[in-house]
N, C-alpha and C. Protein backbone atom coordinates (compact mmCIF):
# COMPACT_ATOMS: atom_id res chain seq x y z
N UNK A 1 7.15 147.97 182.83
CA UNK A 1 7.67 149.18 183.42
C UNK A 1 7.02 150.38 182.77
N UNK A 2 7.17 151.51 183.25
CA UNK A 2 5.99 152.97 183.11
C UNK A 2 7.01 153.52 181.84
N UNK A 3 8.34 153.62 182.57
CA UNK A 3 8.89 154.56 181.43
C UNK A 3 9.79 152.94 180.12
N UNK A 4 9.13 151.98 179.97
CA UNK A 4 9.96 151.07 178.85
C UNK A 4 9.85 151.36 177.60
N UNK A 5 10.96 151.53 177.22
CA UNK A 5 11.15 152.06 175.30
C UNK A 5 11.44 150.61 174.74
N UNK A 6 9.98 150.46 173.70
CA UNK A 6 10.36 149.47 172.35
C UNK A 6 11.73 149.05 171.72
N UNK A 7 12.15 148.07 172.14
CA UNK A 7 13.13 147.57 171.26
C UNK A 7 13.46 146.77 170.48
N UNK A 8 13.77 147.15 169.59
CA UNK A 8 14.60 146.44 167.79
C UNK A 8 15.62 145.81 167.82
N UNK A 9 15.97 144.91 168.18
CA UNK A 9 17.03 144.21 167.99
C UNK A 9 17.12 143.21 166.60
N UNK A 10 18.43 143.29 166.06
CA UNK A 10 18.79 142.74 164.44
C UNK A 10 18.71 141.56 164.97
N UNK A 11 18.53 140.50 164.37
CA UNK A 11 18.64 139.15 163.96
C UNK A 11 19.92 138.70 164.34
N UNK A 12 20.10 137.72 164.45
CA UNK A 12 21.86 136.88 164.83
C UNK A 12 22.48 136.41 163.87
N UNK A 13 23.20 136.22 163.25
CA UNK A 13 23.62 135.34 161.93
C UNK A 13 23.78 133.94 162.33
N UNK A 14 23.10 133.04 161.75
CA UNK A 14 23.26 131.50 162.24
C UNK A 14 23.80 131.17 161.11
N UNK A 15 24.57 129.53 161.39
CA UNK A 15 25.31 128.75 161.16
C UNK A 15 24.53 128.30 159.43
N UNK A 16 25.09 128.79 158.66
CA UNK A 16 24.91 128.44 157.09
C UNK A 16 23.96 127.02 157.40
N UNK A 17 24.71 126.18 157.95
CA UNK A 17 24.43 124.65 157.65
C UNK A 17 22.97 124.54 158.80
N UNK A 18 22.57 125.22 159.23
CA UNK A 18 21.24 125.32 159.79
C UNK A 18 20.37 125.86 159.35
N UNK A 19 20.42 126.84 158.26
CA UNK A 19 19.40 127.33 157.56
C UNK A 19 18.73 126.70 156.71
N UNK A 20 18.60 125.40 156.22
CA UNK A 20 17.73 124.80 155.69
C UNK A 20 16.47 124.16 156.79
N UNK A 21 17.58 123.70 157.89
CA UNK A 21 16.36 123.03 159.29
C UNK A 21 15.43 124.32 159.41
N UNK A 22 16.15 125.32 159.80
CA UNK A 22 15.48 126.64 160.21
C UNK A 22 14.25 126.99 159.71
N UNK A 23 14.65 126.92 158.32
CA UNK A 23 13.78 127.35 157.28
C UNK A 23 12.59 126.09 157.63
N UNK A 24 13.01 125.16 157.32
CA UNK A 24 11.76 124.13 157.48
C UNK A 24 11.07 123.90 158.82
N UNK A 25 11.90 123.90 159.52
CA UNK A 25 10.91 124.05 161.20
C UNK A 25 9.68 125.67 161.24
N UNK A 26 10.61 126.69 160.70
CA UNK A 26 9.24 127.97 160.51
C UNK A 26 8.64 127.87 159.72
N UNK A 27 8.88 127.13 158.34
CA UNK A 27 7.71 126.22 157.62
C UNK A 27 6.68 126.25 157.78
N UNK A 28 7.06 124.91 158.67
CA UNK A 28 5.87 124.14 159.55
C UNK A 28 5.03 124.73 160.24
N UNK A 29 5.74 125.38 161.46
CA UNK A 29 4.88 126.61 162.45
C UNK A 29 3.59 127.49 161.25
N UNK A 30 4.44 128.04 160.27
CA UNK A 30 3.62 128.95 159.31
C UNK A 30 2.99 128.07 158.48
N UNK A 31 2.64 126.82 158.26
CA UNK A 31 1.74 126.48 157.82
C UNK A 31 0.31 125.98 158.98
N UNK A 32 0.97 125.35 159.48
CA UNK A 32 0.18 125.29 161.32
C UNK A 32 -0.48 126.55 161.11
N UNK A 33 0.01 127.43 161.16
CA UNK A 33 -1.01 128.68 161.88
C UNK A 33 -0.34 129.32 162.73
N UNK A 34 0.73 128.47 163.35
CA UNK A 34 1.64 129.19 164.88
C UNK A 34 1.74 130.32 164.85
N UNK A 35 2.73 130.77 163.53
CA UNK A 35 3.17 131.86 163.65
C UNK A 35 2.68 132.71 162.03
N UNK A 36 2.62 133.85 162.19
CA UNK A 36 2.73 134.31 160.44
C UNK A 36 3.62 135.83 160.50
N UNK A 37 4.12 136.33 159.33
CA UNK A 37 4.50 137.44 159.07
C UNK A 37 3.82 138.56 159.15
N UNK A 38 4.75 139.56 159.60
CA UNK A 38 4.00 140.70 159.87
C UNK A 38 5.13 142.14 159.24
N UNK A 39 4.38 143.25 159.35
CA UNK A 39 5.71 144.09 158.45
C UNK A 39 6.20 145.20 159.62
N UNK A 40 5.06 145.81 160.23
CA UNK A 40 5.54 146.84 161.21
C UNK A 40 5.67 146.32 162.94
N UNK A 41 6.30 146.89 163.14
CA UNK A 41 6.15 146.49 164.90
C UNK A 41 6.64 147.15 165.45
N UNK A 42 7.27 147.87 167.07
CA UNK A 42 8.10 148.59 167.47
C UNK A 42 8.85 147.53 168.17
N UNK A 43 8.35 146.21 168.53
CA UNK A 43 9.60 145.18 169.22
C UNK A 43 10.06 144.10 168.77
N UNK A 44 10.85 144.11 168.39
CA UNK A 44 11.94 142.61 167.44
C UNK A 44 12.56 141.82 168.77
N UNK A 45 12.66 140.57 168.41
CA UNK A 45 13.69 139.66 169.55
C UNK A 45 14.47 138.58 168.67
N UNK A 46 15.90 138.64 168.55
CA UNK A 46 16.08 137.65 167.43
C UNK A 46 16.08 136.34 167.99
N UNK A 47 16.48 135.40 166.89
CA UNK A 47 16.07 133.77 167.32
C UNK A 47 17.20 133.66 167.48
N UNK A 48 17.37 132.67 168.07
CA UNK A 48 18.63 131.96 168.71
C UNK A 48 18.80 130.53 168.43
N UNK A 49 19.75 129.48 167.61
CA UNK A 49 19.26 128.53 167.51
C UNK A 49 20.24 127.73 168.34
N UNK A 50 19.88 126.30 168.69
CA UNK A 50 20.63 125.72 169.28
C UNK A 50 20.44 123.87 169.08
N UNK A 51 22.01 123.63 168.43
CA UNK A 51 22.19 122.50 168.34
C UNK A 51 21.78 121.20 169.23
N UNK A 52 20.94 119.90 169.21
CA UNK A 52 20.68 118.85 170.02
C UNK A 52 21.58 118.18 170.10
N UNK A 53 21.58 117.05 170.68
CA UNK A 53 22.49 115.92 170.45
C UNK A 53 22.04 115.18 169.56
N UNK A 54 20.75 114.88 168.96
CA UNK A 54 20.53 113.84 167.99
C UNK A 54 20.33 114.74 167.22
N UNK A 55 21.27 115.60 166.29
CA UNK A 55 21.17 116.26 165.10
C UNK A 55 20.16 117.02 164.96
N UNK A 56 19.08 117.39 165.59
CA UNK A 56 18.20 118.21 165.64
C UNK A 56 18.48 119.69 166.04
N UNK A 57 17.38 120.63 165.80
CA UNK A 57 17.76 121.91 166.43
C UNK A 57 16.93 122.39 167.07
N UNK A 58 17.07 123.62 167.96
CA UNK A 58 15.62 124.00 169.07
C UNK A 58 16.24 125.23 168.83
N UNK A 59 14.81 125.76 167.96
CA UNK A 59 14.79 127.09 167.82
C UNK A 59 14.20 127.90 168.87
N UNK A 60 15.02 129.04 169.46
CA UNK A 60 14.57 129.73 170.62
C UNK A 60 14.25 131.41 170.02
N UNK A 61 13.21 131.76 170.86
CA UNK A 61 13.68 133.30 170.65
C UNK A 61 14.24 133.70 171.66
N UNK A 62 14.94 134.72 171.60
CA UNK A 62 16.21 135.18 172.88
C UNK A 62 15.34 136.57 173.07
N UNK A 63 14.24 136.58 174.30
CA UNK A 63 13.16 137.39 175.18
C UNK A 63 14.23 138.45 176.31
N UNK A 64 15.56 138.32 176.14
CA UNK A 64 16.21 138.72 177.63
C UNK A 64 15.69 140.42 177.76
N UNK A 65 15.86 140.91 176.69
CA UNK A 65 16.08 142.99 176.40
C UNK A 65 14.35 142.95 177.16
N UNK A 66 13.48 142.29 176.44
CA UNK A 66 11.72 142.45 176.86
C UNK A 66 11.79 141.58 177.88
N UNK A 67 12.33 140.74 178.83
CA UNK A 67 12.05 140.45 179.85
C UNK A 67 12.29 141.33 181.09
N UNK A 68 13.68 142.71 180.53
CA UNK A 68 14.18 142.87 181.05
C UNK A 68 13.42 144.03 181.81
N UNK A 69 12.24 144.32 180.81
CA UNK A 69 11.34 146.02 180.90
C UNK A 69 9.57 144.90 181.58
N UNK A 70 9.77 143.50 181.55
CA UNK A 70 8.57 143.28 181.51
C UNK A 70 8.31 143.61 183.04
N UNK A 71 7.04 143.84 183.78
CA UNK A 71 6.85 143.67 185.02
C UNK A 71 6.60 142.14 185.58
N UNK A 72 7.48 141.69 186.68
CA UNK A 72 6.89 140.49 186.96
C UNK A 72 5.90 139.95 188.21
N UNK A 73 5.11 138.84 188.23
CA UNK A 73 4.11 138.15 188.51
C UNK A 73 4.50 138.29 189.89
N UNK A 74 3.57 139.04 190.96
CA UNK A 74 3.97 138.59 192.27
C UNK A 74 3.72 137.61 192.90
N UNK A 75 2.78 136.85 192.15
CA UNK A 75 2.37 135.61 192.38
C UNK A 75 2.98 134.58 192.35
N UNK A 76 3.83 134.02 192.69
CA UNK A 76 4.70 132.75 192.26
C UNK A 76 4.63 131.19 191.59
N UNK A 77 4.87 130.87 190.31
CA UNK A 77 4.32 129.24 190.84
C UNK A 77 4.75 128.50 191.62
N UNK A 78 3.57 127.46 192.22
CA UNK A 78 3.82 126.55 192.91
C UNK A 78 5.16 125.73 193.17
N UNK A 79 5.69 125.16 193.87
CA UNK A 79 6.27 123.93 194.11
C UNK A 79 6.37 122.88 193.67
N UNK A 80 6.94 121.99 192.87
CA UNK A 80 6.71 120.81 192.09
C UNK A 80 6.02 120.05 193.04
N UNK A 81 6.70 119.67 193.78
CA UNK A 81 5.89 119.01 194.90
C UNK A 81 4.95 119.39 195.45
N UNK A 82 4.40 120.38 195.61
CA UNK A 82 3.02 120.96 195.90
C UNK A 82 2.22 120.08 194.87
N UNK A 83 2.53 120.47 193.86
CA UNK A 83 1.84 120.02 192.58
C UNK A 83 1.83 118.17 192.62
N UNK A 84 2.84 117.52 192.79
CA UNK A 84 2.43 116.27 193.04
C UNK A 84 2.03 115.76 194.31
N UNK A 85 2.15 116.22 195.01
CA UNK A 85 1.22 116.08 196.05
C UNK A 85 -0.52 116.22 195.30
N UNK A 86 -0.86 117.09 194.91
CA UNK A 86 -2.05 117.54 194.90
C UNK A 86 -2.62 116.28 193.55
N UNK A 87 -1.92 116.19 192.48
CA UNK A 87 -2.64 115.13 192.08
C UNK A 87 -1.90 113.25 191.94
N UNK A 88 -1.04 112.98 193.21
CA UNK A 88 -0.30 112.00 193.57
C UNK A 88 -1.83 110.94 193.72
N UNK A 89 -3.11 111.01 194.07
CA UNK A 89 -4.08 110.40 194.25
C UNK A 89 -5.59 110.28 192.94
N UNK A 90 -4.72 110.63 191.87
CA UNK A 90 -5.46 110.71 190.98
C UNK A 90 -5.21 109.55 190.20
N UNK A 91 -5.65 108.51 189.20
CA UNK A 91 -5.66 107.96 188.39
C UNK A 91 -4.84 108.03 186.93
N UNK A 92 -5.31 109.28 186.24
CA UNK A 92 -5.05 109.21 185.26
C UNK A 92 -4.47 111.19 185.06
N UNK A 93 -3.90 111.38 183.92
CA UNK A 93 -2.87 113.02 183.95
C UNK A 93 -2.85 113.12 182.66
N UNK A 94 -2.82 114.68 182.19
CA UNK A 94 -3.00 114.84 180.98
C UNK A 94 -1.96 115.72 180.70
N UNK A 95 -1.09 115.83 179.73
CA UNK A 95 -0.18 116.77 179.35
C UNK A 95 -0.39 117.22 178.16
N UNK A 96 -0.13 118.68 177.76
CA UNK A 96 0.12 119.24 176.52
C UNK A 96 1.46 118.81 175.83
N UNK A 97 1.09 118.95 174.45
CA UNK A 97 1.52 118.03 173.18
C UNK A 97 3.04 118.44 173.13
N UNK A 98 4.53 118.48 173.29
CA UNK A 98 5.51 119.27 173.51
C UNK A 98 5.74 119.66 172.54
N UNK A 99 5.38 118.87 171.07
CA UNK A 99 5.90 119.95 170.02
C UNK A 99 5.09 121.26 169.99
N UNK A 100 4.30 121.20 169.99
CA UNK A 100 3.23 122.76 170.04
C UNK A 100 2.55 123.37 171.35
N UNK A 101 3.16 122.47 172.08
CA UNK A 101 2.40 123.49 173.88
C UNK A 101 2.24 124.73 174.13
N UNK A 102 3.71 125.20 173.58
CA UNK A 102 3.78 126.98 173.59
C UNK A 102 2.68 127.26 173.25
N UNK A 103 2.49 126.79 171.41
CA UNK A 103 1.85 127.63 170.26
C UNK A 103 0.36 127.38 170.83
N UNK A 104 -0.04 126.38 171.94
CA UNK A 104 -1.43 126.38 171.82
C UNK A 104 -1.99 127.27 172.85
N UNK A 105 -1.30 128.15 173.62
CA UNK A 105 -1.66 128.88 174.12
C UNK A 105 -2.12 130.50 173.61
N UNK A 106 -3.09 130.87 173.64
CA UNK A 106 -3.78 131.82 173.01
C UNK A 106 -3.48 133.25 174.04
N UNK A 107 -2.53 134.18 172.77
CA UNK A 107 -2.04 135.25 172.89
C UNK A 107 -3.33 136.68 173.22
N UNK A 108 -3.30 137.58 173.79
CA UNK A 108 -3.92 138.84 173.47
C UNK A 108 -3.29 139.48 173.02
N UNK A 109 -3.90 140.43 172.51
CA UNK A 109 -3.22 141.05 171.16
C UNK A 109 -2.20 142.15 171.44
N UNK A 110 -2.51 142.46 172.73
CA UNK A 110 -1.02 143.85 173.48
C UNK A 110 -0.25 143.20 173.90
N UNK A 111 0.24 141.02 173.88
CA UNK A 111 1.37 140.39 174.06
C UNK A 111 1.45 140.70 172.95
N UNK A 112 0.58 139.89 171.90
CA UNK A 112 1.41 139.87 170.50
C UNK A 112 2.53 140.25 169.76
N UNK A 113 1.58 141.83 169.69
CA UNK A 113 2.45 142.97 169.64
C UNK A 113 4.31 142.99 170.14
N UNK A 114 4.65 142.30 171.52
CA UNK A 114 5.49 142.33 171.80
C UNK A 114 6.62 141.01 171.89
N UNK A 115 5.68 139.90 171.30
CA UNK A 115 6.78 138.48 170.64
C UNK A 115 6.82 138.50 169.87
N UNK A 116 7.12 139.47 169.11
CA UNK A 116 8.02 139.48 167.09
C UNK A 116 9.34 139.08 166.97
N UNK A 117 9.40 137.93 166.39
CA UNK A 117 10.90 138.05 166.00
C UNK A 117 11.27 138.02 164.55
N UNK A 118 12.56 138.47 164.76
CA UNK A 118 13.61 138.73 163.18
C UNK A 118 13.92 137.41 162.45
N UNK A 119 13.67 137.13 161.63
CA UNK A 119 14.67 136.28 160.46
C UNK A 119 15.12 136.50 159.05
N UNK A 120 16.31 136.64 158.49
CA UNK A 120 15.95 137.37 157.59
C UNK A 120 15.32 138.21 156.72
N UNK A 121 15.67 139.61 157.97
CA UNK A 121 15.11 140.40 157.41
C UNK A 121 13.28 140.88 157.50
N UNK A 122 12.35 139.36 157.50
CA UNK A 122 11.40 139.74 157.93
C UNK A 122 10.98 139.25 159.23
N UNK A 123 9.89 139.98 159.46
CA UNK A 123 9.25 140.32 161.00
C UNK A 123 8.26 138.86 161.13
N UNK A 124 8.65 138.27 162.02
CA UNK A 124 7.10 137.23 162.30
C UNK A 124 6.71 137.43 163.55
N UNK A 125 5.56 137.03 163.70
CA UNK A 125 4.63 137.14 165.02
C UNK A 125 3.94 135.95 165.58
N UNK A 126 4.74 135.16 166.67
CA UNK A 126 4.35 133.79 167.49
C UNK A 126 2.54 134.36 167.49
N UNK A 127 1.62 133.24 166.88
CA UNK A 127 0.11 133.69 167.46
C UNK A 127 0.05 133.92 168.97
């Protein structure tokens, strides 16, 4: 949008007994490369975490405030079925890896800028 103002939103307070997973799942990402710290920004989005059924957790960032200013795609995607239709006659299919699919997609640097999120206190930035 023409006239959208940067927004800061604080962090969420999560569940004591998840902050060790937490901590170790952004770990990982930050040793990967996924993600790293950053100090200034004008847009924060806090994380959101959410309990599995097999004791696991799926850390989200909660995008709603910047989805809400983003402009969207007039382009639509396809149809699932479009899509299997189109390779229903193929042999063999390749999928990206689900733990890191997001992360392997390569950011420009005026998204960047705008997927920061909060965790205590400091700022990180999804690559």
């Amino acid at each position: 949008m023409v006239n959208a103002k940067p927004i800061k939103q604080r962090q969420h307070k999560i569940n004591p007994n998840y902050v060790p997973k937490v901590k170790e799942a952004l770990d990982k990402l930050l040793d990967a490369g996924f993600i790293y710290p950053i100090e200034i920004t004008q847009l924060l989005s806090p994380l959101v975490i959410v309990p599995k059924k097999n004791d696991k957790l799926k850390i989200c960032v909660n995008y709603r405030k910047l989805n809400a200013q983003t402009k969207t795609n007039s382009f639509p995607r396809p149809f699932l079925g479009s899509i299997l239709d189109t390779i229903a006659s193929h042999d063999m299919y390749s999928f990206i890896y689900g733990y890191s699919g997001y992360n392997q997609v390569k950011w420009q640097q005026k998204i960047k800028e705008k997927i920061v999120f909060i965790l205590n206190g400091e700022h990180i930035l999804i690559m």
